[in-house]
Protein backbone atom coordinates (compact mmCIF):
# COMPACT_ATOMS: atom_id res chain seq x y z
CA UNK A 1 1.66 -15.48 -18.83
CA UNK A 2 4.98 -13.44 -18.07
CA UNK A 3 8.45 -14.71 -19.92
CA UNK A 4 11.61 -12.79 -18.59
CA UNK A 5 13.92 -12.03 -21.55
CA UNK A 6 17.41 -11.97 -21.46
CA UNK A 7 17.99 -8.27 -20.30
CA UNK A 8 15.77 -8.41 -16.91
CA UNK A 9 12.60 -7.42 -18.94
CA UNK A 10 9.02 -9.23 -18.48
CA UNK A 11 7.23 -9.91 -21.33
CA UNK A 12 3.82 -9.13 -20.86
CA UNK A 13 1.86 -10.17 -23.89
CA UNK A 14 3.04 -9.70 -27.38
CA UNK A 15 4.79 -6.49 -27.76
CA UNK A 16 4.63 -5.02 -23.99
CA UNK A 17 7.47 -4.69 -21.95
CA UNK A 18 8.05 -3.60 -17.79
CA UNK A 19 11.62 -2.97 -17.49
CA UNK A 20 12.60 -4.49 -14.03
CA UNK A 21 16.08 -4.57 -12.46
CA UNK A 22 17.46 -7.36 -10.99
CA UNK A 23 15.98 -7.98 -7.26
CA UNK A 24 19.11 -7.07 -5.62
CA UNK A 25 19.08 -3.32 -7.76
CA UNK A 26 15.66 -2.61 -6.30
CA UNK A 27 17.53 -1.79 -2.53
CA UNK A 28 17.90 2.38 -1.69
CA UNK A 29 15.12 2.84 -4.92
CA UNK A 30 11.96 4.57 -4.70
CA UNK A 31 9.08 2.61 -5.62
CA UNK A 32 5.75 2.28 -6.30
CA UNK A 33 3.01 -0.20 -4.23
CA UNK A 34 0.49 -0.66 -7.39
CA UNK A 35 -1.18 -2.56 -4.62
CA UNK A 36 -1.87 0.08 -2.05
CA UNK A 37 -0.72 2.90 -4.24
CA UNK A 38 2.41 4.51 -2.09
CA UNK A 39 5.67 5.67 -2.71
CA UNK A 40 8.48 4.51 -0.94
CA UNK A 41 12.20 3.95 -1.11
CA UNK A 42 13.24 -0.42 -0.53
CA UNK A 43 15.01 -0.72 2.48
CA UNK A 44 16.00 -4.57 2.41
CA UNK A 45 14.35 -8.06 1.44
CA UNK A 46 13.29 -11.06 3.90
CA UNK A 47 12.58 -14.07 1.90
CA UNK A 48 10.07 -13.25 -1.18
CA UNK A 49 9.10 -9.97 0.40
CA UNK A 50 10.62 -6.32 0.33
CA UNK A 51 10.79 -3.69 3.27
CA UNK A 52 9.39 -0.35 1.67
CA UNK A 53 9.60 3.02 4.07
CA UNK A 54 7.98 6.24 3.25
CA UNK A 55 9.76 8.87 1.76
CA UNK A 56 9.34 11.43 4.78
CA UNK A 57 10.05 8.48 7.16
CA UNK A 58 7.61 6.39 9.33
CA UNK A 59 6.39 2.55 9.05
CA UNK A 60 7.75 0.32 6.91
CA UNK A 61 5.64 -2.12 5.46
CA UNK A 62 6.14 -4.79 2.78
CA UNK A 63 5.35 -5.84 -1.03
CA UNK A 64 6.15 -8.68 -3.49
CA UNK A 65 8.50 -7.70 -6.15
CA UNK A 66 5.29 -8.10 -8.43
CA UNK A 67 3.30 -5.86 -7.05
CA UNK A 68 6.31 -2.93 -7.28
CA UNK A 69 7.20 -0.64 -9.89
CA UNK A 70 10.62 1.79 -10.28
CA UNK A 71 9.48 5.41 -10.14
CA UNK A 72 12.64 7.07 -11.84
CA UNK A 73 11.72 10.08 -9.69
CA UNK A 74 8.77 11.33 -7.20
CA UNK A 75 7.23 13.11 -9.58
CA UNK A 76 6.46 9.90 -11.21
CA UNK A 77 3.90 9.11 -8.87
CA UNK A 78 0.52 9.23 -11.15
CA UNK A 79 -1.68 10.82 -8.80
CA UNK A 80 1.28 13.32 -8.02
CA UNK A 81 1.31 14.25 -12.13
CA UNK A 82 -2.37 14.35 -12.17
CA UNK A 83 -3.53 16.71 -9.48
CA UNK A 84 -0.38 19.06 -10.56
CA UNK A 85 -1.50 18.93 -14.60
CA UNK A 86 -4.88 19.91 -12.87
CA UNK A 87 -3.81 22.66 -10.71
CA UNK A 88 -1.62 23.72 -14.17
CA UNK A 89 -4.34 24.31 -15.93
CA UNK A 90 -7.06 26.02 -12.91
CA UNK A 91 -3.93 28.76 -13.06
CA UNK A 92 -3.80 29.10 -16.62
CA UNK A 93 -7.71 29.72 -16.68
CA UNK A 94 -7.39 32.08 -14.03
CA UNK A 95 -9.38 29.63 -11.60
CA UNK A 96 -7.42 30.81 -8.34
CA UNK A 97 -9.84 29.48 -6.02
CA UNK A 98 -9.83 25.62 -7.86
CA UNK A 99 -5.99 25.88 -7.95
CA UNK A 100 -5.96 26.68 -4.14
CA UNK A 101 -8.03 23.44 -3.60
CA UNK A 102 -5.43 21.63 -5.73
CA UNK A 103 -2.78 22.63 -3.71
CA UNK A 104 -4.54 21.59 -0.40
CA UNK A 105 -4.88 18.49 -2.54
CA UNK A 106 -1.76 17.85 -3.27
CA UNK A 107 -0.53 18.46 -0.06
CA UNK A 108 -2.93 16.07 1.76
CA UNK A 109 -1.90 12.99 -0.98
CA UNK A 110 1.45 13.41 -0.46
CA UNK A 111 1.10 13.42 3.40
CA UNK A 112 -0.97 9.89 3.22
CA UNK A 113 0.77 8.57 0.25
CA UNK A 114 4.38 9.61 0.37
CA UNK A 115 4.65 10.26 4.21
């Protein structure tokens, strides 16, 4: 059960909190879908629903205000931060050819997920 406290935060159980800003600060941030996992920036809000666009451009498409979270920058994004700790450390071990594939990696997420 979620219980909004007095400074825009949801409680989430006991001793969790998701800091979430008022519905009308959400417009020109980038976001998170936790439901489809992409990155996008809100464009506007019909009814219960907001308009998220890719980064790079393209199709909007929309979310519930539940189902988004405030990235305070791209590199947020959790796949983004895993596949570059990865590639980070294939480098650092000298494994050029597995940090190549991360790259390609990389690349290819954010083209489907942040494109």
């Amino acid at each position: 059960m979620h219980s909004t406290t007095s400074g825009g935060a949801i409680r989430t159980g006991p001793s969790k909190q998701v800091d979430t800003p008022p519905p009308e600060g959400l417009i020109g941030r980038v976001v998170i879908d936790t439901t489809c996992k992409r990155v996008g920036r809100v464009m506007g809000k019909e009814g219960p629903k907001y308009q998220l666009r890719p980064l790079r451009g393209g199709r909007e498409w929309e979310a519930s205000q539940r189902d988004i979270e405030v990235l305070s920058t791209l590199s947020g994004c959790p796949q983004c931060v895993g596949i570059k700790s990865a590639r980070a450390r294939a480098s650092a071990e000298g494994r050029t050819n597995a940090a190549s594939l991360l790259t390609v990696a990389l690349g290819r997420h954010e083209r489907s997920a942040h494109s």
